[in-house]
Protein backbone atom coordinates (compact mmCIF):
# COMPACT_ATOMS: atom_id res chain seq x y z
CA UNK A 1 88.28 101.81 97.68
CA UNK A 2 89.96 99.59 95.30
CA UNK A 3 93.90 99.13 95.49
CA UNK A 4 96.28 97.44 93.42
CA UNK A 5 100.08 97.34 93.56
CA UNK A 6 102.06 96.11 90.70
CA UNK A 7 106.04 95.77 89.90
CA UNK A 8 107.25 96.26 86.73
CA UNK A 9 109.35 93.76 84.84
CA UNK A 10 111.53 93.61 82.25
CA UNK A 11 115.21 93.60 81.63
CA UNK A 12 115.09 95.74 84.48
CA UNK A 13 113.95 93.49 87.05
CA UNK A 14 116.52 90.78 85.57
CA UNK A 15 119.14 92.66 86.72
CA UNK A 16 119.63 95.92 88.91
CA UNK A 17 120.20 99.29 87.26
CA UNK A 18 121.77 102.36 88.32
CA UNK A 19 118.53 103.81 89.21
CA UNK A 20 115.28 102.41 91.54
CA UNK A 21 112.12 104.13 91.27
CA UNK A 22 109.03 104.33 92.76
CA UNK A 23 105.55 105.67 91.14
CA UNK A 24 102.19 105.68 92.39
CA UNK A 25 99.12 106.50 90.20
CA UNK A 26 95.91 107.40 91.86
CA UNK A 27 92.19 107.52 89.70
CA UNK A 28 88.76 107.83 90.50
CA UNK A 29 86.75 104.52 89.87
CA UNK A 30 83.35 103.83 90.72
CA UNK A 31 82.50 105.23 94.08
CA UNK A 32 86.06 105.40 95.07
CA UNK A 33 89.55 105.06 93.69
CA UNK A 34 91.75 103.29 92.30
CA UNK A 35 95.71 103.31 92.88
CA UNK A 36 98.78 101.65 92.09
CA UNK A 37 102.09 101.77 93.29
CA UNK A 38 105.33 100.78 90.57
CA UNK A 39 108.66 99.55 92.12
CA UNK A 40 111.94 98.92 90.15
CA UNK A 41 115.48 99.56 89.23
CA UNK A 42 116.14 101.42 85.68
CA UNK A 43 119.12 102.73 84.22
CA UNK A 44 119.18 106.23 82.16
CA UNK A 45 120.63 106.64 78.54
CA UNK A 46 123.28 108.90 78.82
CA UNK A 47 122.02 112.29 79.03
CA UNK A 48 118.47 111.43 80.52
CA UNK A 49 117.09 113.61 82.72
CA UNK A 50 114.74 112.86 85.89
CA UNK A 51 112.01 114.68 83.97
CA UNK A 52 113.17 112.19 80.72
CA UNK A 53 113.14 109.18 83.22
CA UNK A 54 109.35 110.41 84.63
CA UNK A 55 108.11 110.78 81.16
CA UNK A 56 109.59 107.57 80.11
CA UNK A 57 108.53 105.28 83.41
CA UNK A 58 104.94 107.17 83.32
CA UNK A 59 104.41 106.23 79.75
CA UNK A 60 105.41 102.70 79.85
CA UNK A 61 103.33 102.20 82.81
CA UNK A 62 100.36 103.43 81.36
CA UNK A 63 100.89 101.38 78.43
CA UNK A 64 100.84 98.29 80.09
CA UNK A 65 98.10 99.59 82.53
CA UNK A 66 95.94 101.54 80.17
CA UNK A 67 92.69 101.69 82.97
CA UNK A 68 95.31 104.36 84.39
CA UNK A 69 96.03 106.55 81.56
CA UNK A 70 94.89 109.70 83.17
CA UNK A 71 95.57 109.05 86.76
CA UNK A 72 97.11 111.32 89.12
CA UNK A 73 100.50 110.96 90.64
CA UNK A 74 100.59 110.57 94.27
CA UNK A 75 104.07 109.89 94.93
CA UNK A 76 107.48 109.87 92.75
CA UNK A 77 110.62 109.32 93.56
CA UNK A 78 114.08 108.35 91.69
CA UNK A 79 117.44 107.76 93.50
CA UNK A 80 120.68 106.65 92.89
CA UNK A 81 120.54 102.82 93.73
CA UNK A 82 123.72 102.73 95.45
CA UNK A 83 123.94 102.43 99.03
């Protein structure tokens, strides 16, 4: 089984948003798999949606990541990132 974690950057990582988010993509590869888990903060445009922020993060990912284009999700979450 292959596994590789990544964390996104951008002007999100720079500084925090309103938002963190975590994402993990899961694809056969070979004779096994191969999965990726995305950490970071983000902040909506007024108006988003979770399901806007899902498409949004999903797409971006897999733009950068392109060998996971088609992958599953295994895990998604998106909270507040206030304590």
């Amino acid at each position: 089984m292959t596994t590789k974690t990544q964390q996104t950057t951008g002007p999100a990582a720079q500084q925090q948003g309103s938002h963190h988010f975590i994402l993990t993509l899961q694809k056969p590869h070979g004779g096994g798999f191969i999965s990726a888990t995305f950490a970071n903060t983000f902040t909506p445009r007024p108006g988003d949606t979770r399901a806007d922020l899902y498409e949004v993060l999903r797409k971006e990912i897999t733009q950068a990541h392109p060998e996971l284009s088609d992958a599953n999700v295994m895990f998604f979450s998106l909270e507040p990132n206030g304590l």
